[in-house]
Protein backbone atom coordinates (compact mmCIF):
# COMPACT_ATOMS: atom_id res chain seq x y z
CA UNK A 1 0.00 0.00 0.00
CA UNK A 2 1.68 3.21 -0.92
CA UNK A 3 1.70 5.50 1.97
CA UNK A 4 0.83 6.18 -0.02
CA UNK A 5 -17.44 -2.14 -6.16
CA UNK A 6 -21.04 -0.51 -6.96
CA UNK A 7 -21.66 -0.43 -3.03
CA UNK A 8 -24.80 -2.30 -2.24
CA UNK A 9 -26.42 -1.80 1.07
CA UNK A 10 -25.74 -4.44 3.57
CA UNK A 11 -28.04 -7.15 2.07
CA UNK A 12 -29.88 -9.04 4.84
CA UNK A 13 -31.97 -12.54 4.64
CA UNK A 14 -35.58 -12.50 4.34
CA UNK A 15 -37.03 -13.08 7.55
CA UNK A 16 -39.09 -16.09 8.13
CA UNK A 17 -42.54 -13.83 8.04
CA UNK A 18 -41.38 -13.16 4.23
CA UNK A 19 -41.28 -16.75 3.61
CA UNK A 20 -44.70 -18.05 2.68
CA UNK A 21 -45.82 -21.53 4.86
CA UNK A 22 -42.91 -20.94 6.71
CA UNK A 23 -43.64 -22.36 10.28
CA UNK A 24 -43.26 -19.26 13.40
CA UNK A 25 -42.33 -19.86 16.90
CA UNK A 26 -43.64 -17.44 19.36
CA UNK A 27 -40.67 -15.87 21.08
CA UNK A 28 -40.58 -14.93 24.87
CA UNK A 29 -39.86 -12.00 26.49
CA UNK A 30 -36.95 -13.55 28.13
CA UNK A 31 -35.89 -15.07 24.63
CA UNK A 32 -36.07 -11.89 22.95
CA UNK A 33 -33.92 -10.07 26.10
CA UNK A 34 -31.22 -12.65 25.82
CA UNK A 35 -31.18 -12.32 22.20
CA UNK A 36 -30.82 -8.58 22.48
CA UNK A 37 -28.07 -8.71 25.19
CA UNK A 38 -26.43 -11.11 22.78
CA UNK A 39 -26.77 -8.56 19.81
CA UNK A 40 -25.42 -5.56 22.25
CA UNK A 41 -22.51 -7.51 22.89
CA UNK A 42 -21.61 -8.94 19.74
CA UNK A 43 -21.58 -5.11 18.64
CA UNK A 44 -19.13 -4.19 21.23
CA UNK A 45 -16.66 -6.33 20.73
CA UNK A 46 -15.90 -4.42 17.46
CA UNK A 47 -16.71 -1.19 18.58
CA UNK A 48 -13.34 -1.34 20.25
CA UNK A 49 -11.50 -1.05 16.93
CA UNK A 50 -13.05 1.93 15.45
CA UNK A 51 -11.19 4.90 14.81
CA UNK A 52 -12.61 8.47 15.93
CA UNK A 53 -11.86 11.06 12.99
CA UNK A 54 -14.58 13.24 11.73
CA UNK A 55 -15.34 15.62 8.83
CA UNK A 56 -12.51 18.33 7.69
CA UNK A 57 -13.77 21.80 7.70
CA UNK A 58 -12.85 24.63 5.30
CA UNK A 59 -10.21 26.75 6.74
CA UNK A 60 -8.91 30.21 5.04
CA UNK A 61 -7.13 28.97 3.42
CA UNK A 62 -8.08 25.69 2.04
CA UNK A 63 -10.55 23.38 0.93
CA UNK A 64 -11.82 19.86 1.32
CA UNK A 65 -13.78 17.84 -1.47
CA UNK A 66 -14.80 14.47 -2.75
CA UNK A 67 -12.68 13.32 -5.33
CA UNK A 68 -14.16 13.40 -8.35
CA UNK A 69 -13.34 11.64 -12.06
CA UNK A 70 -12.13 14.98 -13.30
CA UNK A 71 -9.91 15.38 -10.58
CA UNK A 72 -8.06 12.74 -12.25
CA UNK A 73 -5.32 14.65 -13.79
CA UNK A 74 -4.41 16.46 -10.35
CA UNK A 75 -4.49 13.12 -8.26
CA UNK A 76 -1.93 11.64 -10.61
CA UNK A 77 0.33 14.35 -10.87
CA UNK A 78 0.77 14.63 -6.96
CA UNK A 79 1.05 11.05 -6.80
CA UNK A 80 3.90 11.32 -9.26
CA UNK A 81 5.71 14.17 -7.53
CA UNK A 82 5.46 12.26 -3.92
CA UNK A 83 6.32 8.90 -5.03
CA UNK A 84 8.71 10.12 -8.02
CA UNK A 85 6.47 7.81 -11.02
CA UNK A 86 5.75 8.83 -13.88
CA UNK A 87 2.54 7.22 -13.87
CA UNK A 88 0.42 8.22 -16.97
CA UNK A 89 -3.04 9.04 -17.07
CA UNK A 90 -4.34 5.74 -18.70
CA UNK A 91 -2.68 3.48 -16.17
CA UNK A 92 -4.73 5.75 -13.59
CA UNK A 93 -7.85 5.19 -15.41
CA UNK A 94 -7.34 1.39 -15.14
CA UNK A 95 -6.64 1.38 -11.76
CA UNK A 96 -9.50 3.64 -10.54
CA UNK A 97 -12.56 3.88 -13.27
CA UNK A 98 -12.56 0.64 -15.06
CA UNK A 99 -12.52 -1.28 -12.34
CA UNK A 100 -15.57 -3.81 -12.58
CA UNK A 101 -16.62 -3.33 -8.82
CA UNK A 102 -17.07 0.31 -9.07
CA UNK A 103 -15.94 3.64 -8.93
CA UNK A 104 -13.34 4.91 -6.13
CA UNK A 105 -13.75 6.69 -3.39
CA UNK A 106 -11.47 9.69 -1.97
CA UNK A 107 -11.39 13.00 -0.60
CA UNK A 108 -9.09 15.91 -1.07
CA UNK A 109 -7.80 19.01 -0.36
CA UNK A 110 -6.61 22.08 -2.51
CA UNK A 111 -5.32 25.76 -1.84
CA UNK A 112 -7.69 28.41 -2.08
CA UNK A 113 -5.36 30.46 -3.32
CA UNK A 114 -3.82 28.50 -5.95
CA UNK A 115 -5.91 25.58 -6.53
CA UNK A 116 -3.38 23.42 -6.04
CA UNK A 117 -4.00 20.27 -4.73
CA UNK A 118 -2.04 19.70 -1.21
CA UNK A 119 -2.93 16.33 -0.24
CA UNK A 120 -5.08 13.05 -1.09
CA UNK A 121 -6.71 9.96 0.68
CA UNK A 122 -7.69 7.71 -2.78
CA UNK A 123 -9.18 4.41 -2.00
CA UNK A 124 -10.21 1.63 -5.11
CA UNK A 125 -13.65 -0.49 -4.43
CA UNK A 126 -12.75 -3.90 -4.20
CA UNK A 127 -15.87 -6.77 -3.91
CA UNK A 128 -15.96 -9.46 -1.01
CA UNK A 129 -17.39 -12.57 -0.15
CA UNK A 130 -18.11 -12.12 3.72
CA UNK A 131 -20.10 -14.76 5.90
CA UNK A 132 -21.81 -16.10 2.56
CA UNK A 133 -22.96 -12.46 1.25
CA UNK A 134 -21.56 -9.70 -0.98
CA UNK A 135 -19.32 -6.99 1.03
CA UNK A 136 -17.34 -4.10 -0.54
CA UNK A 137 -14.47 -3.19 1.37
CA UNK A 138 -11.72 0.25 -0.09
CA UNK A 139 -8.57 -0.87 -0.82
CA UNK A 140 -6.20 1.74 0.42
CA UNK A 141 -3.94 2.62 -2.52
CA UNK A 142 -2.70 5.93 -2.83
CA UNK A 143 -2.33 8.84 0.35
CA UNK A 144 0.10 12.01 0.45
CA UNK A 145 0.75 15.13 0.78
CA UNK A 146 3.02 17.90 -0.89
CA UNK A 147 5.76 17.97 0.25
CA UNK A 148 6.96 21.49 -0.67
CA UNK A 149 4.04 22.65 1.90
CA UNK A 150 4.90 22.57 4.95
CA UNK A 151 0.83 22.59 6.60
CA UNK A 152 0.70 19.78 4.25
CA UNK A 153 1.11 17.16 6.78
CA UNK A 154 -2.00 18.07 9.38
CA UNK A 155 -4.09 19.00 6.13
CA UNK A 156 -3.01 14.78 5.06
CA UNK A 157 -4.16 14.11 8.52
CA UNK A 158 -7.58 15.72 8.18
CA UNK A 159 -8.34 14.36 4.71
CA UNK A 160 -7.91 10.52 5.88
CA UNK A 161 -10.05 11.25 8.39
CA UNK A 162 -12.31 12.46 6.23
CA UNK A 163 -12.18 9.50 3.96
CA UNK A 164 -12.70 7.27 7.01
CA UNK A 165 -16.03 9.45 7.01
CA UNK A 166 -17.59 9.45 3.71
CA UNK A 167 -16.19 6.22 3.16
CA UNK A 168 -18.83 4.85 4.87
CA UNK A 169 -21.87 7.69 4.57
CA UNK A 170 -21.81 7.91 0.94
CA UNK A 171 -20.16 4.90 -0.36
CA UNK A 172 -22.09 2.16 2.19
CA UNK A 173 -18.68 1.10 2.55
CA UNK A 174 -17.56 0.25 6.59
CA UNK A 175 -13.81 -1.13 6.47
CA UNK A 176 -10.99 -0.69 4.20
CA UNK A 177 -7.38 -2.30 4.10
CA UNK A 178 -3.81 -2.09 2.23
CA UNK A 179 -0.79 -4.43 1.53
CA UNK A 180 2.65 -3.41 1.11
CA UNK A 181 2.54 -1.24 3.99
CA UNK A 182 5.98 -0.22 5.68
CA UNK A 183 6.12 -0.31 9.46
CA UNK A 184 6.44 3.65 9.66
CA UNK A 185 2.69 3.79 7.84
CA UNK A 186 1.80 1.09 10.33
CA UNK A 187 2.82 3.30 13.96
CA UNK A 188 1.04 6.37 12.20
CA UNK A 189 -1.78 4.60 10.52
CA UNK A 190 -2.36 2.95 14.52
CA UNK A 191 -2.33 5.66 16.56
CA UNK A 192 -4.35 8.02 13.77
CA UNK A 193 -7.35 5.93 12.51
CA UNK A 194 -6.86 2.05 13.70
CA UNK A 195 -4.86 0.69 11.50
CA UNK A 196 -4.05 -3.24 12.87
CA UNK A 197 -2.27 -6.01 11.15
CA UNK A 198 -4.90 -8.40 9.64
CA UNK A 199 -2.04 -10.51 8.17
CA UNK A 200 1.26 -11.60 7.69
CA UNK A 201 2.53 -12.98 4.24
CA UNK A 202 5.80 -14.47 4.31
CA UNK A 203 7.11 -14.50 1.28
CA UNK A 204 8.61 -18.07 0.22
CA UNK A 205 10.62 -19.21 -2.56
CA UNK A 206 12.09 -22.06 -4.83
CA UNK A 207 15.02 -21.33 -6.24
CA UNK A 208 15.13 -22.25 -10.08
CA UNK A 209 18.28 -21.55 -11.99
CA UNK A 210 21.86 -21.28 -11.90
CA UNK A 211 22.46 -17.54 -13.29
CA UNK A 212 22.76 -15.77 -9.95
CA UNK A 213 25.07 -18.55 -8.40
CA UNK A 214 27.46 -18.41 -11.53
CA UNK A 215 27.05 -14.18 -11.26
CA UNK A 216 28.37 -14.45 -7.77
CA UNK A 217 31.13 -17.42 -8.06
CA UNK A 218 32.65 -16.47 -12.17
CA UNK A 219 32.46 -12.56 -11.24
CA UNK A 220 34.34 -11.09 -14.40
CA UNK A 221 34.29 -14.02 -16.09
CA UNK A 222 30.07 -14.32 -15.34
CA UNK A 223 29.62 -12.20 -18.59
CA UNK A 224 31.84 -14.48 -21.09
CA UNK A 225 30.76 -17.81 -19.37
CA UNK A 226 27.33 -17.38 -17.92
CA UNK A 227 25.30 -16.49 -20.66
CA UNK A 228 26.75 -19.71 -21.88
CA UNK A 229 26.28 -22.36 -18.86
CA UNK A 230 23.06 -20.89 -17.63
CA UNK A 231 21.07 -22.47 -19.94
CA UNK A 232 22.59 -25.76 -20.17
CA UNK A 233 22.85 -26.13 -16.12
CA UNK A 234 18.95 -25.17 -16.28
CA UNK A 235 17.96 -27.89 -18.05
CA UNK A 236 19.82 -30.42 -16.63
CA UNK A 237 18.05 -29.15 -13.33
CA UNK A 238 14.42 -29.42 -14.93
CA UNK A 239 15.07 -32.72 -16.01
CA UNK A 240 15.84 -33.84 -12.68
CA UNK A 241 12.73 -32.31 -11.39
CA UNK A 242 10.58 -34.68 -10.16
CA UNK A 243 7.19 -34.13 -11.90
CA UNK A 244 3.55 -34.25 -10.07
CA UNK A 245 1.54 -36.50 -11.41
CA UNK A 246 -1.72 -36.75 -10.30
CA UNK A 247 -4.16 -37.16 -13.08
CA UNK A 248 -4.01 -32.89 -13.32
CA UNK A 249 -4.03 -31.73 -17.02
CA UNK A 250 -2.65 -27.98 -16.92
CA UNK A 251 -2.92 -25.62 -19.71
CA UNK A 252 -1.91 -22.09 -19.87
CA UNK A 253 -4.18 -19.66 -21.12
CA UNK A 254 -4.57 -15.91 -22.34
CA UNK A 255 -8.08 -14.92 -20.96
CA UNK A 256 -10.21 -16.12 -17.93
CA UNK A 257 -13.69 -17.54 -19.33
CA UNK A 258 -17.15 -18.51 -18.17
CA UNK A 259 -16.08 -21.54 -16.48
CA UNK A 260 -13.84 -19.51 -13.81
CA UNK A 261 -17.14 -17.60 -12.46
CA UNK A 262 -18.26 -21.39 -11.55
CA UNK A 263 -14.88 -22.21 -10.04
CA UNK A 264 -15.70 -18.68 -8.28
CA UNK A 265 -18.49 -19.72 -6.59
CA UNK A 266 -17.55 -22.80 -6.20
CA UNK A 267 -15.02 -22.77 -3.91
CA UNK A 268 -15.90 -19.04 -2.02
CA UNK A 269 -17.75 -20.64 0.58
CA UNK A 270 -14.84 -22.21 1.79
CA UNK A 271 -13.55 -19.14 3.69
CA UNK A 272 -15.71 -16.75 5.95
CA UNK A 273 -13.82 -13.93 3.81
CA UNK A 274 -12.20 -13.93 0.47
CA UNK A 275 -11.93 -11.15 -2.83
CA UNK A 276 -14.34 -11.87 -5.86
CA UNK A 277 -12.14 -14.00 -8.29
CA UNK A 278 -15.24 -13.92 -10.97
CA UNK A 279 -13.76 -13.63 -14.89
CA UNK A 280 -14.93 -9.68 -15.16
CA UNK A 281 -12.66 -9.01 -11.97
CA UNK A 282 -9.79 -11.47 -12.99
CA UNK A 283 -9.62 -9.97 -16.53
CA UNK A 284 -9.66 -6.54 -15.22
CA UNK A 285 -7.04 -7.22 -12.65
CA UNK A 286 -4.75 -9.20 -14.81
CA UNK A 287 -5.18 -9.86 -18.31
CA UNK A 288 -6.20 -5.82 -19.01
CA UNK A 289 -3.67 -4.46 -16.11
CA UNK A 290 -1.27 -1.59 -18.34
CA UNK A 291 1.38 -2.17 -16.13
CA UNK A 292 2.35 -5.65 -15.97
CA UNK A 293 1.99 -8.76 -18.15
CA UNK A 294 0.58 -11.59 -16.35
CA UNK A 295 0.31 -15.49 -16.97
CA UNK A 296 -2.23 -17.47 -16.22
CA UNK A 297 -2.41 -21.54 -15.57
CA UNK A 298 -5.32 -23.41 -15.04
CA UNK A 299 -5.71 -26.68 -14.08
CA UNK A 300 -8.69 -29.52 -15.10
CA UNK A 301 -9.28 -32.86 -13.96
CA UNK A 302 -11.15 -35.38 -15.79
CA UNK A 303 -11.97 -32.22 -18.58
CA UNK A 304 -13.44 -29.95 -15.13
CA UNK A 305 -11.71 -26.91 -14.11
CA UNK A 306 -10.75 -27.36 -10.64
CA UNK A 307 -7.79 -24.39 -10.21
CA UNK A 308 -5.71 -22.11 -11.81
CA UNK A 309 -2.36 -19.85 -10.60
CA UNK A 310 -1.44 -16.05 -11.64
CA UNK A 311 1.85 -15.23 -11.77
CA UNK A 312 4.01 -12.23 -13.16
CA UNK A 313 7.58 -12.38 -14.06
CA UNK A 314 9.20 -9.07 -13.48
CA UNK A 315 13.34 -7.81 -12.36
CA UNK A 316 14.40 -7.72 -9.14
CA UNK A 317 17.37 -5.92 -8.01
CA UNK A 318 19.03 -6.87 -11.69
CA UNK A 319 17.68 -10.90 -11.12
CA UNK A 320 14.29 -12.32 -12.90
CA UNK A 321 11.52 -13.18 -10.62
CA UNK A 322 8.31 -14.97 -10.93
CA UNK A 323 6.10 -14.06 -8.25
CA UNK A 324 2.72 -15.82 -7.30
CA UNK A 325 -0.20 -13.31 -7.26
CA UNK A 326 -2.99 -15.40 -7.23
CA UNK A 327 -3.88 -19.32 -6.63
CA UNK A 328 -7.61 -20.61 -6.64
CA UNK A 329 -7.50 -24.12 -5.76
CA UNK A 330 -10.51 -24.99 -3.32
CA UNK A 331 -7.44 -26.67 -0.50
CA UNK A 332 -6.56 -29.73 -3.36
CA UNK A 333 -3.13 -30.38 -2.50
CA UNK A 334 -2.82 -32.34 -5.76
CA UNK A 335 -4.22 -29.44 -7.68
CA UNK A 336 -1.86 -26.95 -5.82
CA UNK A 337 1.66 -28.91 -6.18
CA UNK A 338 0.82 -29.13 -9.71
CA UNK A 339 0.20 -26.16 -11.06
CA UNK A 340 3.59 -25.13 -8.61
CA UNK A 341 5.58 -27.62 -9.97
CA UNK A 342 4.27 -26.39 -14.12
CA UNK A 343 4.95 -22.72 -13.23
CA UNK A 344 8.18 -23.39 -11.70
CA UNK A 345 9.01 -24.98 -15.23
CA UNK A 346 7.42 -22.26 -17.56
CA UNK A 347 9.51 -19.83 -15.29
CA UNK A 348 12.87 -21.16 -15.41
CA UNK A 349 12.06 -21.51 -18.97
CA UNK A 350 11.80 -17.80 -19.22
CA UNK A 351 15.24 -17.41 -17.32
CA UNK A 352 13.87 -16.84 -14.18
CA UNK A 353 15.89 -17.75 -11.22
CA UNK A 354 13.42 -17.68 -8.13
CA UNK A 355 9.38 -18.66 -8.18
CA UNK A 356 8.10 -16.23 -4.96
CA UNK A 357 4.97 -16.76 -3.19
CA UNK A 358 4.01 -14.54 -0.31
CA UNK A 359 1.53 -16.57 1.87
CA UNK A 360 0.23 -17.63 4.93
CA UNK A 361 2.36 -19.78 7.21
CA UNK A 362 0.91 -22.86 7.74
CA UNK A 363 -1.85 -22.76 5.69
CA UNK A 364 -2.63 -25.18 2.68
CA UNK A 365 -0.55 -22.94 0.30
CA UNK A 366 2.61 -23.54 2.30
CA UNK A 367 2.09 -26.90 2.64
CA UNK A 368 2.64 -27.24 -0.84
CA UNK A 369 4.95 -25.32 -1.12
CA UNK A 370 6.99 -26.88 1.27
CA UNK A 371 7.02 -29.90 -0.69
CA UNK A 372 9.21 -28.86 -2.63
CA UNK A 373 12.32 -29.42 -1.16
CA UNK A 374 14.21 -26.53 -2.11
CA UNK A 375 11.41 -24.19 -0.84
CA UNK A 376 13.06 -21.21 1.67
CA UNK A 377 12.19 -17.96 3.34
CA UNK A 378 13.02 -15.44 0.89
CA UNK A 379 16.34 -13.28 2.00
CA UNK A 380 15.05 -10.96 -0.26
CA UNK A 381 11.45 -9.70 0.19
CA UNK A 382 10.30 -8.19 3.41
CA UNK A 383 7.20 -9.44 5.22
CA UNK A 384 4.00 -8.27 3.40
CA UNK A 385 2.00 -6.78 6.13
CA UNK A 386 -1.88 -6.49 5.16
CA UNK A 387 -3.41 -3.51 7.90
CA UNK A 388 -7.55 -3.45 8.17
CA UNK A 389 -9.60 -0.99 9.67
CA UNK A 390 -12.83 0.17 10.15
CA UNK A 391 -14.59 3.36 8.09
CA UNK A 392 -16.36 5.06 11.14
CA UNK A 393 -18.85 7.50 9.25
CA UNK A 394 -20.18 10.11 10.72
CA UNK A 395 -22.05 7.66 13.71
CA UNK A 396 -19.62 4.84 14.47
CA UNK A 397 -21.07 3.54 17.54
CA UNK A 398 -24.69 3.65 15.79
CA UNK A 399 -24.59 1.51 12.73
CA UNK A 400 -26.72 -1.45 11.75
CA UNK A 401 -25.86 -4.72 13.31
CA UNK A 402 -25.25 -5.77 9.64
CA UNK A 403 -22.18 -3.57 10.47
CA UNK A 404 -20.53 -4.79 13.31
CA UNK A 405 -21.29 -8.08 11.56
CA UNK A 406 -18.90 -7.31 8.21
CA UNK A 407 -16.15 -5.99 10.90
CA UNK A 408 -16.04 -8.83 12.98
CA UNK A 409 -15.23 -11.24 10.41
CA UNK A 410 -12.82 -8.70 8.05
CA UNK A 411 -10.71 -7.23 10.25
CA UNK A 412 -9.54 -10.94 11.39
CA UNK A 413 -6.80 -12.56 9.49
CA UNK A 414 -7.46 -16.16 10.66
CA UNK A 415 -11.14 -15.75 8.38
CA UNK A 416 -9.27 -14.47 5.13
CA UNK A 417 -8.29 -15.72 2.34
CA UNK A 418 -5.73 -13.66 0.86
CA UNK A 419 -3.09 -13.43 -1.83
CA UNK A 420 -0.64 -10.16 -2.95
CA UNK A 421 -3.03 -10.02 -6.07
CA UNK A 422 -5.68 -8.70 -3.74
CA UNK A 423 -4.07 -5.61 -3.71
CA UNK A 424 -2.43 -3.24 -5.74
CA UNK A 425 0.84 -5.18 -5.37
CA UNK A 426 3.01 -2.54 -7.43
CA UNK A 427 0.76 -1.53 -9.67
């Protein structure tokens, strides 16, 4: 998260008087007391995590406002000054307005005097499955402040509170969260509006080919020789690969289809929370993203599609790296350690020397990955800390019991399912 959708209400069940010949219980009055002690309580035990901000006000001298789409032009430019990008207008479009779950939400603030803009809380609408039912949640992207003003910092201050604010009383929207956060963001993000670590993804990897060892052992000799031995050491090592096979047929392909919004829903219900993997969202994130190309594996069994795994191959401090972004395999072990073991091939293919995967320790993921001998804690990468928090609105501690109800299960890592591609992982 740099330190830098379509809301729909809370959706609730039809009650059991909306159900025709459904059969109704009279409740008693000690019933109904118990059940609405139980509801007070339930509430509380959130309430605990909700950040008190509240509403900027105009001063003399400047101005607060919901971002807008025309404001496009000067929310990318400041983004480019703090974060030294050069970012272009298009890639901003992508990221913001084409998104399938809806427009963003943001607020910001701009000199009277100039009409410059001084500092920015931007936040894309990402779509959840939470506790079997659709939840949007803002994925907290892009926040700064200019730093040639120097009552640029308090004004930041004000605007995230802000967004905290109409977050939730315009967009419907009650908790937000970012990856890639640095543990400065973290202490400010705490003690300012509630930031707290939802999870930890350590990132893993397999180690794949033999440039970087002959880099560091030939050293002036690495550019004469290496070019030369890399290749042939690399395929002696995939040869001695053992393969996985477990009646898995893998394929790679250039699109997600119809098929993957059944895999979607089949599998969803297997976590209390998880991001919509439907084709429209998978597409947008990957196949359409400006920034980055992406490949895509799937994986059938007897002719059914039953997983597929995302990954990008991009440099790394001058060494190729293929990096796991996203891996839908309803817990199959067989399905996961094979579509590992084909993208570890199709990446060393492509000269890469390490396959990465940030995940959660001891969950199913790592299992796999762990059977693969060679798997380590990457040296490299730093711990990819995922922060949730609540969007208080303007009445925090009066908000439907639908509410509390979204909180208690998001901002909880142990009821996520989660991968880097859920967030904006350097795009």
């Amino acid at each position: 998260m740099s330190q830098k959708s379509q809301p729909s209400p809370v959706s609730a069940h039809p009650s059991e008087d909306h159900i025709p010949n459904a059969r109704q219980e009279p409740v008693s009055a000690d019933a109904s007391a118990t059940e609405e002690t139980k509801n007070s309580s339930f509430a509380m035990d959130v309430k605990q995590y909700i950040p008190r901000v509240r509403l900027p006000k105009d001063s003399d001298t400047v101005e607060y406002f919901h971002a807008k789409h025309e404001d496009g032009p000067s929310i990318n430019a400041l983004y480019n000054k703090v974060f030294q990008q050069s970012r272009n207008l298009d890639h901003y479009e992508w990221k913001y307005w084409r998104n399938p779950a809806g427009p963003p939400m943001g607020m910001l603030a701009r000199s009277k005097e100039n009409g410059h803009c001084l500092a920015i809380g931007i936040g894309q609408r990402r779509r959840a499955w939470v506790d079997g039912k659709d939840s949007y949640g803002a994925l907290l992207c892009e926040s700064a402040s200019d730093p040639d003003n120097r009552a640029a910092g308090g004004v930041w201050r004000k605007v995230m509170g802000g967004f905290g604010v109409t977050t939730n009383d315009v967009h419907g929207i009650v908790w937000a969260y970012g990856g890639q956060s640095t543990d400065a963001a973290i202490k400010i993000g705490t003690r300012w509006f509630g930031y707290r670590i939802m999870i930890e993804l350590v990132p893993w990897e397999v180690r794949l080919g033999t440039r970087s060892s002959l880099r560091r052992h030939l050293g002036m000799f690495d550019a004469l020789l290496g070019s030369i031995s890399a290749p042939i050491l690399d395929l002696v090592i995939r040869t001695c690969w053992r393969q996985r096979k477990f009646g898995v047929q893998t394929v790679e392909v250039d699109r997600f289809g119809p098929e993957f919004d059944e895999l979607w829903e089949r599998y969803r219900d297997l976590y209390p929370a998880c991001f919509y993997r439907d084709a429209e969202t998978l597409n947008w994130r990957y196949i359409d993203n400006p920034l980055w190309k992406h490949r895509v594996v799937e994986a059938r069994r007897d002719g059914k599609l039953v997983g597929y795994l995302v990954w990008r191959e991009w440099k790394d401090q001058g060494a190729m790296i293929s990096t796991v972004l996203d891996f839908w395999h309803g817990k199959d072990q067989e399905v996961m350690q094979t579509l590992i073991d084909v993208v570890r091939r199709k990446a060393l293919i492509s000269r890469c020397e390490f396959l990465r995967f940030a995940l959660q320790e001891g969950g199913p993921e790592h299992e796999a990955f762990q059977s693969f001998r060679t798997g380590r804690k990457s040296p490299h990468e730093r711990v990819d800390k995922i922060i949730c928090t609540p969007m208080p609105g303007s009445k925090p501690m009066d908000q439907p019991d639908e509410a509390y109800e979204q909180l208690r299960t998001v901002l909880f890592g142990e009821n996520w399912y989660y991968t880097q591609g859920d967030c904006d992982f350097r795009d």
